[in-house]
PDB file of N, CA and C in Angstrom:
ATOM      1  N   UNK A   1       0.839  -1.177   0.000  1.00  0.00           N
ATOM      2  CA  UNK A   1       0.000   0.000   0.000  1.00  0.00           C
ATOM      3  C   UNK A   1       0.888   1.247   0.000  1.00  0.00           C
ATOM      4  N   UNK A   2       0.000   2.708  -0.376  1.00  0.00           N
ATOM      5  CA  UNK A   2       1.066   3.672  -0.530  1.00  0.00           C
ATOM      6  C   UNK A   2       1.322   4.049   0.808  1.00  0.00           C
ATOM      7  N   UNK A   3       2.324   4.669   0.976  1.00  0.00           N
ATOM      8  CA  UNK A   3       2.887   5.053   2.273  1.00  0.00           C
ATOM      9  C   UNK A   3       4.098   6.331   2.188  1.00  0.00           C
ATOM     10  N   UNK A   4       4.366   7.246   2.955  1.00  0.00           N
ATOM     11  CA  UNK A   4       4.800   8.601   2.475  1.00  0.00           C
ATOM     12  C   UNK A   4       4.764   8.609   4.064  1.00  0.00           C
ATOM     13  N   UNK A   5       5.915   9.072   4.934  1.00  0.00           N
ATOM     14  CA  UNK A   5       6.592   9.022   6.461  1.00  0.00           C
ATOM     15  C   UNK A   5       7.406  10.238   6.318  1.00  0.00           C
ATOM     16  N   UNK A   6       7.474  11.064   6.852  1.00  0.00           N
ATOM     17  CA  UNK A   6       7.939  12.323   6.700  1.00  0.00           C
ATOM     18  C   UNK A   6       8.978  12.264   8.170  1.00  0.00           C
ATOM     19  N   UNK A   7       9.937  12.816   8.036  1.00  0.00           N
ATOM     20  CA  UNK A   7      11.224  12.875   9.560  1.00  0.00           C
ATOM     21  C   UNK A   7      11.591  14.134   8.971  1.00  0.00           C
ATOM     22  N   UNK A   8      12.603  14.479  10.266  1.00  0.00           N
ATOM     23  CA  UNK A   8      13.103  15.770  10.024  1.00  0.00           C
ATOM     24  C   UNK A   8      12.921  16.857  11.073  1.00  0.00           C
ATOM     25  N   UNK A   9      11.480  16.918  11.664  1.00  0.00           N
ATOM     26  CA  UNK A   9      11.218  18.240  12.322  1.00  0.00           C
ATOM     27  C   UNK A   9      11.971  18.001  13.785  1.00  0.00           C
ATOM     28  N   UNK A  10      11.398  19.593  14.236  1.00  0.00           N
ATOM     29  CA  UNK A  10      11.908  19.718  15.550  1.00  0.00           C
ATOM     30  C   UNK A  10      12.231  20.764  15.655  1.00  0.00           C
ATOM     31  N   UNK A  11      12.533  21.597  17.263  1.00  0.00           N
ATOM     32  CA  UNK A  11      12.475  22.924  17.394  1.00  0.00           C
ATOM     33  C   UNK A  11      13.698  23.760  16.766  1.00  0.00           C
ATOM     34  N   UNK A  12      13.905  24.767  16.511  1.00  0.00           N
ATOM     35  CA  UNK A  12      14.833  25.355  15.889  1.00  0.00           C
ATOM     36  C   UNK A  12      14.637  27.068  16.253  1.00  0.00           C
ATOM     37  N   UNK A  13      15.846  27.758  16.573  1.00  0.00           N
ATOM     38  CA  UNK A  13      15.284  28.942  16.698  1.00  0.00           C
ATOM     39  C   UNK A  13      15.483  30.092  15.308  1.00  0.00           C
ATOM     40  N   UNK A  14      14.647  30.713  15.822  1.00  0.00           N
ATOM     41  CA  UNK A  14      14.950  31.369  14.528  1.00  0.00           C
ATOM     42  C   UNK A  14      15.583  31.808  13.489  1.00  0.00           C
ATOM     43  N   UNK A  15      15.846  31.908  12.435  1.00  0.00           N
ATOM     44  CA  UNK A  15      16.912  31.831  11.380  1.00  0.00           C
ATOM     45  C   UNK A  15      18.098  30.487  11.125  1.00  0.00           C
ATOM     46  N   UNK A  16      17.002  29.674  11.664  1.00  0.00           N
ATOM     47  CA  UNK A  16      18.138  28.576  11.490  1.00  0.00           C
ATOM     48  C   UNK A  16      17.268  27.909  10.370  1.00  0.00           C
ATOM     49  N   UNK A  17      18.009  26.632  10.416  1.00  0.00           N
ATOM     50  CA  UNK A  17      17.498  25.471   9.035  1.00  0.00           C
ATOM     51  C   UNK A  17      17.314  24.372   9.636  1.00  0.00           C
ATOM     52  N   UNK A  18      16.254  23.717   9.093  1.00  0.00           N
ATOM     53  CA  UNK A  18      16.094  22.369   9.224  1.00  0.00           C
ATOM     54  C   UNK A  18      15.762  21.279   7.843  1.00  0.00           C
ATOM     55  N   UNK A  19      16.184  20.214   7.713  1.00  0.00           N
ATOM     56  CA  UNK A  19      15.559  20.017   6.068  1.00  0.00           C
ATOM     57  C   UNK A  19      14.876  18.227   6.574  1.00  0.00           C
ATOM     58  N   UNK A  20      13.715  18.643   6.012  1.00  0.00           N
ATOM     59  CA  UNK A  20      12.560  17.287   6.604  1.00  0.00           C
ATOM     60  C   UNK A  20      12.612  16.532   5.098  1.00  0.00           C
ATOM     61  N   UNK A  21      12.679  14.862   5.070  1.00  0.00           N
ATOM     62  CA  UNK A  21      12.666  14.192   4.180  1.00  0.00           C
ATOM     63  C   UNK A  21      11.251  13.447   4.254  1.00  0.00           C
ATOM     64  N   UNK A  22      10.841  12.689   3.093  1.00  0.00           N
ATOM     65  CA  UNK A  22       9.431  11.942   3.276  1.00  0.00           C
ATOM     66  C   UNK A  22      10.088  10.815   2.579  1.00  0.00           C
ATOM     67  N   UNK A  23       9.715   9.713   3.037  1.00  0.00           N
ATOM     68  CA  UNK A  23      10.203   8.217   2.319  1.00  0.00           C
ATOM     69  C   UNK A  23       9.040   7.886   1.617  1.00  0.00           C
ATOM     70  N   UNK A  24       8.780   7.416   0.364  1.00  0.00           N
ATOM     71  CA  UNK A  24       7.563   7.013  -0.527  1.00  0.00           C
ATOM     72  C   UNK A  24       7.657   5.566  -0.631  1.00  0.00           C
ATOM     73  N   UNK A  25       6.090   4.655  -0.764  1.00  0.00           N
ATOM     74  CA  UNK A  25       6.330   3.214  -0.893  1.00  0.00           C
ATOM     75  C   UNK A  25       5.300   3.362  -1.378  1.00  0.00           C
ATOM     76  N   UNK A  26       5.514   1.972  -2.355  1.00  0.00           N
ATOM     77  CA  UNK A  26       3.687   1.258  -3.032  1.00  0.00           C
ATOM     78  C   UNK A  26       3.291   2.237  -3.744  1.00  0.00           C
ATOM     79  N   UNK A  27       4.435   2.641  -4.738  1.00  0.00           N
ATOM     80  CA  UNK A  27       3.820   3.294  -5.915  1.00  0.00           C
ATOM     81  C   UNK A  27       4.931   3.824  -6.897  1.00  0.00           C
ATOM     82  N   UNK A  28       5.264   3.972  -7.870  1.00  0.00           N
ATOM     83  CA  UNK A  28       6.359   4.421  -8.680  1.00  0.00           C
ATOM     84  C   UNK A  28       6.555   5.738  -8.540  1.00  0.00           C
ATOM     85  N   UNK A  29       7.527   6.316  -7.451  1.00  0.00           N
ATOM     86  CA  UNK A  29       7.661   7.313  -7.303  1.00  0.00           C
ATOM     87  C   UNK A  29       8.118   8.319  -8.022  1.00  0.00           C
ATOM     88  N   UNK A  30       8.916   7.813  -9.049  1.00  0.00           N
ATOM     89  CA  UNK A  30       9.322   8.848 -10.320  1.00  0.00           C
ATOM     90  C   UNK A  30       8.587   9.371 -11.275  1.00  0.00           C
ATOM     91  N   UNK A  31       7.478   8.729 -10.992  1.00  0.00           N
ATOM     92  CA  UNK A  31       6.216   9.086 -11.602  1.00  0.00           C
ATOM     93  C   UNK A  31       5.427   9.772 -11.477  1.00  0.00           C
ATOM     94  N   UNK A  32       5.563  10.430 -10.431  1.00  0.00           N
ATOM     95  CA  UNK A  32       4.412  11.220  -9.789  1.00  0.00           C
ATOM     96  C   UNK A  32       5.270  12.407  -9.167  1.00  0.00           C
ATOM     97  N   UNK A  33       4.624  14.019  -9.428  1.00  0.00           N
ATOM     98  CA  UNK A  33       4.643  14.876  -8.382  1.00  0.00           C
ATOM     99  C   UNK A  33       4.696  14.506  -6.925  1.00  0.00           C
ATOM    100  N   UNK A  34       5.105  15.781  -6.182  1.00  0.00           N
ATOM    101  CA  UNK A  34       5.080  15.585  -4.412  1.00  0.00           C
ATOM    102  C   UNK A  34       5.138  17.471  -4.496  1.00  0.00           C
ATOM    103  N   UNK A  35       4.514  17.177  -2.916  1.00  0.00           N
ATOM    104  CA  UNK A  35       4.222  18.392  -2.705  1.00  0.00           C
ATOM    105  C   UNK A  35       4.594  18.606  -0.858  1.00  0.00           C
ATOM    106  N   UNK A  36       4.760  19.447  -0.345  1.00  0.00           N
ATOM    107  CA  UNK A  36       5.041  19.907   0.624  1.00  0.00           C
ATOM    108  C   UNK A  36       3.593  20.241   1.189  1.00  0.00           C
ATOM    109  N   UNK A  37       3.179  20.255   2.446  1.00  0.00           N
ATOM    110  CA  UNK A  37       1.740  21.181   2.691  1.00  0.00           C
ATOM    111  C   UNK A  37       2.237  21.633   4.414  1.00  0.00           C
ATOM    112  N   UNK A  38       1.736  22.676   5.110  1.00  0.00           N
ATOM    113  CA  UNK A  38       1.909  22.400   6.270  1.00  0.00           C
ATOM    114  C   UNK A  38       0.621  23.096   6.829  1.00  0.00           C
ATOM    115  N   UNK A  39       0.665  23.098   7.945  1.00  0.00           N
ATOM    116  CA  UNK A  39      -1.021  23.365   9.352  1.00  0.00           C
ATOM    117  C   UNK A  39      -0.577  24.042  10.144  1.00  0.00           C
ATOM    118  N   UNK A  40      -0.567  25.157  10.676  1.00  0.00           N
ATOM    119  CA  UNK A  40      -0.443  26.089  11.734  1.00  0.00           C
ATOM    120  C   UNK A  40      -1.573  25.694  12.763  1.00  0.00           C
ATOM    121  N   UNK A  41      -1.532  26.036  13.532  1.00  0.00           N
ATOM    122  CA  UNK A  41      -2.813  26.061  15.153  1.00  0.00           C
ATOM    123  C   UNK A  41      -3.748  26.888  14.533  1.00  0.00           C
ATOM    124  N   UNK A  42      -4.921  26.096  13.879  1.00  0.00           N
ATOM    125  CA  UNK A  42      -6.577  27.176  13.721  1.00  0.00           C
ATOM    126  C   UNK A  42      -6.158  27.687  12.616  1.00  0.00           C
ATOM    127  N   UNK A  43      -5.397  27.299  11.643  1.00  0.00           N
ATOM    128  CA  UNK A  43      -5.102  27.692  10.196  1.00  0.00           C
ATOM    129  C   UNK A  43      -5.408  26.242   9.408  1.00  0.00           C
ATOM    130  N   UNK A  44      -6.061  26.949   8.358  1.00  0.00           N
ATOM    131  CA  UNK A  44      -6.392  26.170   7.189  1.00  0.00           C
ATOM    132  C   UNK A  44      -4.411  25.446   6.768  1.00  0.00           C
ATOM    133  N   UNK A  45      -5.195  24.271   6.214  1.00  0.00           N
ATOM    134  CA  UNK A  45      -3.587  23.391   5.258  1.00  0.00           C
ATOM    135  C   UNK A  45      -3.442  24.392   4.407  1.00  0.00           C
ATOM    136  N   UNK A  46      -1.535  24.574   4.118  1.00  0.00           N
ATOM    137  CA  UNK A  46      -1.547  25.676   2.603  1.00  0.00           C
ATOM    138  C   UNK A  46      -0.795  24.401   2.640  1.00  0.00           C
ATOM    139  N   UNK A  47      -0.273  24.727   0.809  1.00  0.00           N
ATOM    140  CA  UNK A  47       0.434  24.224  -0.212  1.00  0.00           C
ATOM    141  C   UNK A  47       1.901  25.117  -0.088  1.00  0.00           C
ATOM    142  N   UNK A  48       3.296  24.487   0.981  1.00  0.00           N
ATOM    143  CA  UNK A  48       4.209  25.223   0.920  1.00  0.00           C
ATOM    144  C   UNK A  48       5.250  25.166  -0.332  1.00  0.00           C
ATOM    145  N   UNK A  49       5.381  23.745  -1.043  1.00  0.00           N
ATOM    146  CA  UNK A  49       6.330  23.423  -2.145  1.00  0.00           C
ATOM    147  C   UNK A  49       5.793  22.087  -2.877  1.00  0.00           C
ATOM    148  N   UNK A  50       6.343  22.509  -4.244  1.00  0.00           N
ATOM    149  CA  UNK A  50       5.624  21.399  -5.398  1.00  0.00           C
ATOM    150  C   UNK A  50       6.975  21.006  -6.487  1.00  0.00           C
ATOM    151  N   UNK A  51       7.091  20.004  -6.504  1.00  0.00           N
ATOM    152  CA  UNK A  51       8.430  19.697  -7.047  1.00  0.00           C
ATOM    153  C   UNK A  51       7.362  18.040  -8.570  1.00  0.00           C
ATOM    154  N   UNK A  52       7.294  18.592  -9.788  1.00  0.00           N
ATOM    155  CA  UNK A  52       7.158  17.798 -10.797  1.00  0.00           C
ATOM    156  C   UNK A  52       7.811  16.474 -10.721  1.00  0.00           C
ATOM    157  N   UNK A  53       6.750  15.458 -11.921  1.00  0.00           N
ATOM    158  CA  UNK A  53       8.127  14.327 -11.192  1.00  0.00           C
ATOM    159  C   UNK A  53       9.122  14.124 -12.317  1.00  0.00           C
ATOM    160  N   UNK A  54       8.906  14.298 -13.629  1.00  0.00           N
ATOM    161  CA  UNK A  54       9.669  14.600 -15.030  1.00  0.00           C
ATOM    162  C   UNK A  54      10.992  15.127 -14.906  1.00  0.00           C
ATOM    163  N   UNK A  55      10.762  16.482 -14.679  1.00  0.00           N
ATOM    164  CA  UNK A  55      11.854  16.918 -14.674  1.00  0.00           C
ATOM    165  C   UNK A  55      12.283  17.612 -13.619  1.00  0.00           C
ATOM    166  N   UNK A  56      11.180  17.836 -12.523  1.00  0.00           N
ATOM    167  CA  UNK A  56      12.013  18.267 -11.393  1.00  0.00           C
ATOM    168  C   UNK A  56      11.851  19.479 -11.246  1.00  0.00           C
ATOM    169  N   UNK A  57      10.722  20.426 -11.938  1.00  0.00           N
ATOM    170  CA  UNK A  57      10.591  21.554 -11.697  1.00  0.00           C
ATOM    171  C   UNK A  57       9.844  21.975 -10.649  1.00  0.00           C
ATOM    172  N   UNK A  58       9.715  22.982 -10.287  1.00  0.00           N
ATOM    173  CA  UNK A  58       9.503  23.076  -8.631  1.00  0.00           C
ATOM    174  C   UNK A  58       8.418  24.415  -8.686  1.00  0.00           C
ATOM    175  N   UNK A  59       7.380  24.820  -7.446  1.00  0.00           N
ATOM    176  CA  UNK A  59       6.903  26.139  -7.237  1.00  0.00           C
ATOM    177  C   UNK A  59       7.043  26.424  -5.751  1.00  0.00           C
ATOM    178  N   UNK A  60       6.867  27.354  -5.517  1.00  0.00           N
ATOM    179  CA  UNK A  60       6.175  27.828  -4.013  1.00  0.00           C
ATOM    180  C   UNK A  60       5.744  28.312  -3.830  1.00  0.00           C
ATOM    181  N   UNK A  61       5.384  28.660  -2.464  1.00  0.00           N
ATOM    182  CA  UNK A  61       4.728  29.545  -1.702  1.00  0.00           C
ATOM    183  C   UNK A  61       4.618  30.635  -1.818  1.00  0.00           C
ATOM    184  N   UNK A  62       4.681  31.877  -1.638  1.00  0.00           N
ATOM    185  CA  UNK A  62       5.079  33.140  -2.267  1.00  0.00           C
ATOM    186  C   UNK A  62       5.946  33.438  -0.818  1.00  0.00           C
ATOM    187  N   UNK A  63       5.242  33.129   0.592  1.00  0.00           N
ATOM    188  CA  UNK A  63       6.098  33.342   1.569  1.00  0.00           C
ATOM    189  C   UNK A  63       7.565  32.567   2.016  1.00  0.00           C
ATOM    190  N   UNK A  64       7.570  31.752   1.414  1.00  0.00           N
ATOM    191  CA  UNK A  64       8.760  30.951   1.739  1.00  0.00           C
ATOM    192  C   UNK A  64       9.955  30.877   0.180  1.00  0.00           C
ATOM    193  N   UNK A  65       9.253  31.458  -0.705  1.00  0.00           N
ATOM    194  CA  UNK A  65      10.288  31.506  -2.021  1.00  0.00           C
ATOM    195  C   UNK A  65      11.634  32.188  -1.330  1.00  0.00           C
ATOM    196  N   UNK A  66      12.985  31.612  -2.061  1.00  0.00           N
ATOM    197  CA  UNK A  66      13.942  31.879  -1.139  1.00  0.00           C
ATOM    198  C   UNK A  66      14.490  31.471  -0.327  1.00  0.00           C
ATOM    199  N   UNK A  67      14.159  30.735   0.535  1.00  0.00           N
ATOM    200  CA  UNK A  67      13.804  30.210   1.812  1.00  0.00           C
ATOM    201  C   UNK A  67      13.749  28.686   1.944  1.00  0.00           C
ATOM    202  N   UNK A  68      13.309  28.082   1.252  1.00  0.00           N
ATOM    203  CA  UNK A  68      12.803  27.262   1.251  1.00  0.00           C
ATOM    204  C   UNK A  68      12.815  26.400  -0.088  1.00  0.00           C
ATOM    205  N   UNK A  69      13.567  24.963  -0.219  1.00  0.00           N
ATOM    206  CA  UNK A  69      14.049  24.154  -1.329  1.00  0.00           C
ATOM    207  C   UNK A  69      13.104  23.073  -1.090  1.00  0.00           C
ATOM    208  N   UNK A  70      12.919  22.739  -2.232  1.00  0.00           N
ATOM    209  CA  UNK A  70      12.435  20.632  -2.189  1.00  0.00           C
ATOM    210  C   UNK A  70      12.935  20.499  -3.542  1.00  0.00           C
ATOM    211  N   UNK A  71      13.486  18.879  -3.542  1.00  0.00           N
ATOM    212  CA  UNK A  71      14.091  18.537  -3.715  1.00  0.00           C
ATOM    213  C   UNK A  71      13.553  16.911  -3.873  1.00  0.00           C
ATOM    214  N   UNK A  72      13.715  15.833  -4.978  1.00  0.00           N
ATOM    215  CA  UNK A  72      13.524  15.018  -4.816  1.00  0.00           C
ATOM    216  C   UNK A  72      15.054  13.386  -5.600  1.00  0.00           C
ATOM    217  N   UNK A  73      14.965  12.865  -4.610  1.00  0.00           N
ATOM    218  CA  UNK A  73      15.927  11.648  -5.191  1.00  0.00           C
ATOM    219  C   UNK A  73      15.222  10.192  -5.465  1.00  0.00           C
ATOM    220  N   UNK A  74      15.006  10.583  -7.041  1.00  0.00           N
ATOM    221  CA  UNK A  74      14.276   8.899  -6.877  1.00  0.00           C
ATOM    222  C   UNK A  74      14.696   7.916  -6.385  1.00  0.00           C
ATOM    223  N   UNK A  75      16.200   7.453  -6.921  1.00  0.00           N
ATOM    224  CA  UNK A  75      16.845   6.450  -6.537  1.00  0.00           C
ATOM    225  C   UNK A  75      16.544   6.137  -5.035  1.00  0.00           C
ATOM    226  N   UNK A  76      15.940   6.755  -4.084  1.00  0.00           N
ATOM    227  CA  UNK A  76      15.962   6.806  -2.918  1.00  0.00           C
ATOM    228  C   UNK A  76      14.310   7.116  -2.611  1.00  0.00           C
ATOM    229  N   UNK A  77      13.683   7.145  -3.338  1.00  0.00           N
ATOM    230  CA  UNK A  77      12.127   7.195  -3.282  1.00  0.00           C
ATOM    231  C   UNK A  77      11.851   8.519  -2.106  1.00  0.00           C
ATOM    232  N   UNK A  78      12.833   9.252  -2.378  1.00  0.00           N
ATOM    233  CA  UNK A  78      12.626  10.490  -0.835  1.00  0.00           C
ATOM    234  C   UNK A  78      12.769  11.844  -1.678  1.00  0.00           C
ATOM    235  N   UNK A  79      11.652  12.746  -1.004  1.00  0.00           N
ATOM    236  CA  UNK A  79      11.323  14.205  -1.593  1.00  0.00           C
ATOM    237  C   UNK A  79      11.788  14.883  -0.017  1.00  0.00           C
ATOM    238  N   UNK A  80      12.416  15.838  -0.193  1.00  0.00           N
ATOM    239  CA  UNK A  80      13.253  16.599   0.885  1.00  0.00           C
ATOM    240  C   UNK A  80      12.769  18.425   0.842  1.00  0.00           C
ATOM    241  N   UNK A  81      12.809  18.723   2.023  1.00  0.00           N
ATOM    242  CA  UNK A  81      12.658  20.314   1.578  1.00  0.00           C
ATOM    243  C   UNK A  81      13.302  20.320   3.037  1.00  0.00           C
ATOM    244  N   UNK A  82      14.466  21.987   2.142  1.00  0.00           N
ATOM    245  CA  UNK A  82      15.317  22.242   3.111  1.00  0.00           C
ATOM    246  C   UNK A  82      14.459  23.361   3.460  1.00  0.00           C
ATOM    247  N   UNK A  83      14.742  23.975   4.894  1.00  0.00           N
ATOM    248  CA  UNK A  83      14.558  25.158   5.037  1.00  0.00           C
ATOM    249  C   UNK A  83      14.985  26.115   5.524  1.00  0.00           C
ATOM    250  N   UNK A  84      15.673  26.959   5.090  1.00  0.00           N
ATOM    251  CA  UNK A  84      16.667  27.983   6.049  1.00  0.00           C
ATOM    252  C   UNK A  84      16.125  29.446   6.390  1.00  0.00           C
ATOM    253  N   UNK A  85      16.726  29.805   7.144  1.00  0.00           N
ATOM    254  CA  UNK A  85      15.998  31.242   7.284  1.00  0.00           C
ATOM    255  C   UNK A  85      14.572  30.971   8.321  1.00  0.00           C
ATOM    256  N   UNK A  86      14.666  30.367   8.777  1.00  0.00           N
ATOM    257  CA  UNK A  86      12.989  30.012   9.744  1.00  0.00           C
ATOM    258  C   UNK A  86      12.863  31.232  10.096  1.00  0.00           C
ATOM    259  N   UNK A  87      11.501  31.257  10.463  1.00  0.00           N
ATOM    260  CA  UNK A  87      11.011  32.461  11.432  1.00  0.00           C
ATOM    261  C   UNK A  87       9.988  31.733  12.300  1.00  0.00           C
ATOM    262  N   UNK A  88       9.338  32.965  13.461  1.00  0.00           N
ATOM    263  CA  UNK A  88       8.530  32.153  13.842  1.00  0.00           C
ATOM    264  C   UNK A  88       7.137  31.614  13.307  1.00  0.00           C
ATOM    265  N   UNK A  89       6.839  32.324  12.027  1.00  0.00           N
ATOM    266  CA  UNK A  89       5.851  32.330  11.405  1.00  0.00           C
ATOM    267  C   UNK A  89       5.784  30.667  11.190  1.00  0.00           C
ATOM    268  N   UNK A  90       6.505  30.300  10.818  1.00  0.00           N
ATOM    269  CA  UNK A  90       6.691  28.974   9.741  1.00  0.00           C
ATOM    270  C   UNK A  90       6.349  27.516  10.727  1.00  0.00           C
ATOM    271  N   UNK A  91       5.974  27.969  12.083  1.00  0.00           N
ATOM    272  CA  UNK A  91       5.706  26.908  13.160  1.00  0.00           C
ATOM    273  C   UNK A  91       4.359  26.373  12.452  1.00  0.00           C
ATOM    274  N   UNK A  92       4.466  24.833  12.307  1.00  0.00           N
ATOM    275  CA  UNK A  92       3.253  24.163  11.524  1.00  0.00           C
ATOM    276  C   UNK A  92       3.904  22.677  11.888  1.00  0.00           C
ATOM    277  N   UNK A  93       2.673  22.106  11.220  1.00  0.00           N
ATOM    278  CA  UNK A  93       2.915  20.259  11.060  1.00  0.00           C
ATOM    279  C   UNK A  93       3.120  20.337   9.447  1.00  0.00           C
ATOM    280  N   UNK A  94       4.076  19.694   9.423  1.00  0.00           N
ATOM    281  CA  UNK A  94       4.118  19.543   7.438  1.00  0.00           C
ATOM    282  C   UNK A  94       3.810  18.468   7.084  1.00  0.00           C
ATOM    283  N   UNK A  95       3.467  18.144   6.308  1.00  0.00           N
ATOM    284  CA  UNK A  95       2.815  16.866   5.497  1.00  0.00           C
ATOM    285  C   UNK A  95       3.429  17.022   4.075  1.00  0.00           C
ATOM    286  N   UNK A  96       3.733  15.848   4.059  1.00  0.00           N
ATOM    287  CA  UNK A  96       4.360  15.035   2.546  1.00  0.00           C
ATOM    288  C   UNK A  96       3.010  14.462   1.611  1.00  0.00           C
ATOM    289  N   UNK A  97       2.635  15.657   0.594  1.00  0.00           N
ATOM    290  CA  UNK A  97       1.318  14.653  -0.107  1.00  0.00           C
ATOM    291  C   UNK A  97       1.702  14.122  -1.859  1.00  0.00           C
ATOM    292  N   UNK A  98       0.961  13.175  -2.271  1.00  0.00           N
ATOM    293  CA  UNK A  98       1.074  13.050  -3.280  1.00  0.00           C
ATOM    294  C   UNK A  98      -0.356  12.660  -4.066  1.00  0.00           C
ATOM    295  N   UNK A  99      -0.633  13.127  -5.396  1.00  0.00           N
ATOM    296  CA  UNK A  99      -2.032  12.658  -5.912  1.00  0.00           C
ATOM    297  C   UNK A  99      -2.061  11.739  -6.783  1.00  0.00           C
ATOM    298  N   UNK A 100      -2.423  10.151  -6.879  1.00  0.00           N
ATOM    299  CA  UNK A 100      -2.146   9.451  -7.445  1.00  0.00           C
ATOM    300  C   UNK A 100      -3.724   9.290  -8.215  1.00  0.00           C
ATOM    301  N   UNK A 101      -3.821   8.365  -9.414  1.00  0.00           N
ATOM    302  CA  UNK A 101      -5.017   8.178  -9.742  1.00  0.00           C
ATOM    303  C   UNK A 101      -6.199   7.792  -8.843  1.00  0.00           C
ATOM    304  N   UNK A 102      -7.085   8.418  -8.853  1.00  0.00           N
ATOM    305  CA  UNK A 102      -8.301   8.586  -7.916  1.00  0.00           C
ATOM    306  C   UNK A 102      -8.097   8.610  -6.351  1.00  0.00           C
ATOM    307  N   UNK A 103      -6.916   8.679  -6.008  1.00  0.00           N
ATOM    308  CA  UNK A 103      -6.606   9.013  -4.700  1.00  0.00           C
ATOM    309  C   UNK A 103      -5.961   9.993  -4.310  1.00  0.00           C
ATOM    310  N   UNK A 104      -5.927  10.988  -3.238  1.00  0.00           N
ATOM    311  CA  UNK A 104      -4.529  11.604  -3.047  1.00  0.00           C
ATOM    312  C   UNK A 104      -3.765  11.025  -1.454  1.00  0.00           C
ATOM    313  N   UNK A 105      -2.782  10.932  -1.259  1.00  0.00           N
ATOM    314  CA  UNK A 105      -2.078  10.646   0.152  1.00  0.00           C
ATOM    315  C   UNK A 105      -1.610  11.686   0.508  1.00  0.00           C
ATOM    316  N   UNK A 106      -1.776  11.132   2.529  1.00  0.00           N
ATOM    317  CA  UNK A 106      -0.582  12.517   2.923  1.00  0.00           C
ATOM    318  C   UNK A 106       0.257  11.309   3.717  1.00  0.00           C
ATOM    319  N   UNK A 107       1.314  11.797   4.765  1.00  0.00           N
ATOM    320  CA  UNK A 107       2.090  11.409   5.586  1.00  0.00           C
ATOM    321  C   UNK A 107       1.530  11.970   6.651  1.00  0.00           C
ATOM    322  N   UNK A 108       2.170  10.863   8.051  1.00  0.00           N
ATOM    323  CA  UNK A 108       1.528  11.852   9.064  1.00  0.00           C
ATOM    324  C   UNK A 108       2.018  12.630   9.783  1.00  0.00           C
ATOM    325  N   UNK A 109       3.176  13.647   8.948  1.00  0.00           N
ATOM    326  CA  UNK A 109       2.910  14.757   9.261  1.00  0.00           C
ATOM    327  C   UNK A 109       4.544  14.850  10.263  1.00  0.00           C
ATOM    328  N   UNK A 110       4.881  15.824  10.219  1.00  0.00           N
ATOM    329  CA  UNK A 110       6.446  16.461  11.307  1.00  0.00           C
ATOM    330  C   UNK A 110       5.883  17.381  11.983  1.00  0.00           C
ATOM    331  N   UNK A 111       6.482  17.997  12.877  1.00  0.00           N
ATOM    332  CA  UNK A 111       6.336  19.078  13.758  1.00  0.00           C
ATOM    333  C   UNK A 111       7.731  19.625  13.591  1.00  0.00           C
ATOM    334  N   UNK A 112       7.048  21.009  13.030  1.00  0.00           N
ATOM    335  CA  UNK A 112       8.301  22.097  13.190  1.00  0.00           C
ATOM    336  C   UNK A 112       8.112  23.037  13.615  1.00  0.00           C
ATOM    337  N   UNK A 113       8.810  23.573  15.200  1.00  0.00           N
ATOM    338  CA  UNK A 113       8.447  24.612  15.955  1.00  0.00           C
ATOM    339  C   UNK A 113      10.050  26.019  15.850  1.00  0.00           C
ATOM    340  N   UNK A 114       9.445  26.995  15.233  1.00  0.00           N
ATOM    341  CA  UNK A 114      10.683  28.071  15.575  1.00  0.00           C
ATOM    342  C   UNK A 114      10.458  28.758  16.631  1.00  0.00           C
ATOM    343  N   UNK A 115      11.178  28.830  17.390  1.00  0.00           N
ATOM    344  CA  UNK A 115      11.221  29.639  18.619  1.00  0.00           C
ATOM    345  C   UNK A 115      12.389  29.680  19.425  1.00  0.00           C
ATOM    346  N   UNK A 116      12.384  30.994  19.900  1.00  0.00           N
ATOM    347  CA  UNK A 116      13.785  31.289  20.915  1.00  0.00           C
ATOM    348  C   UNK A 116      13.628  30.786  22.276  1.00  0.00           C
TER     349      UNK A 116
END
């Protein structure tokens, strides 16, 4: 079955980096887009990063452009987003999703807290 496990988070203070990986199973991962999403406390899910699966082209956020990389290694079935520059804004759960035919998946999710 598909499966998408996200590691990586954890507290960090501000202006630092952290870079969270997602491991993909039970599905041809070179095949498919991945996307970044994360959840703040009483905030709607946004869409933080989108990385194609072809060739690897990428979008973002408008707040985190700059800031913020993904990155994917098939050979290794793992989509990565670095992130440097934190603030405290960026405190959320991130989720690793992907949309496969008639389904979409998430992971369940990291915790990344910035704070001094």
């Amino acid at each position: 079955q598909v499966q998408l496990v996200e590691s990586g988070g954890g507290l960090v203070q501000p202006g630092g980096s952290l870079r969270l990986s997602c491991v993909a199973s039970g599905f041809t991962f070179s095949s498919y887009a991945m996307r970044w999403y994360r959840q703040a406390p009483e905030k709607e899910r946004e869409l933080v990063a989108y990385i194609s699966a072809l060739y690897g082209s990428t979008k973002y956020a408008d707040d985190v452009k700059g800031r913020f990389t993904i990155s994917r290694d098939n050979a290794k079935n793992t989509v990565y987003l670095q992130m440097n520059s934190l603030k405290p804004e960026d405190t959320a759960i991130y989720y690793c999703n992907t949309l496969l035919p008639f389904l979409e998946y998430w992971g369940q999710g990291t915790q990344v807290t910035v704070s001094s």
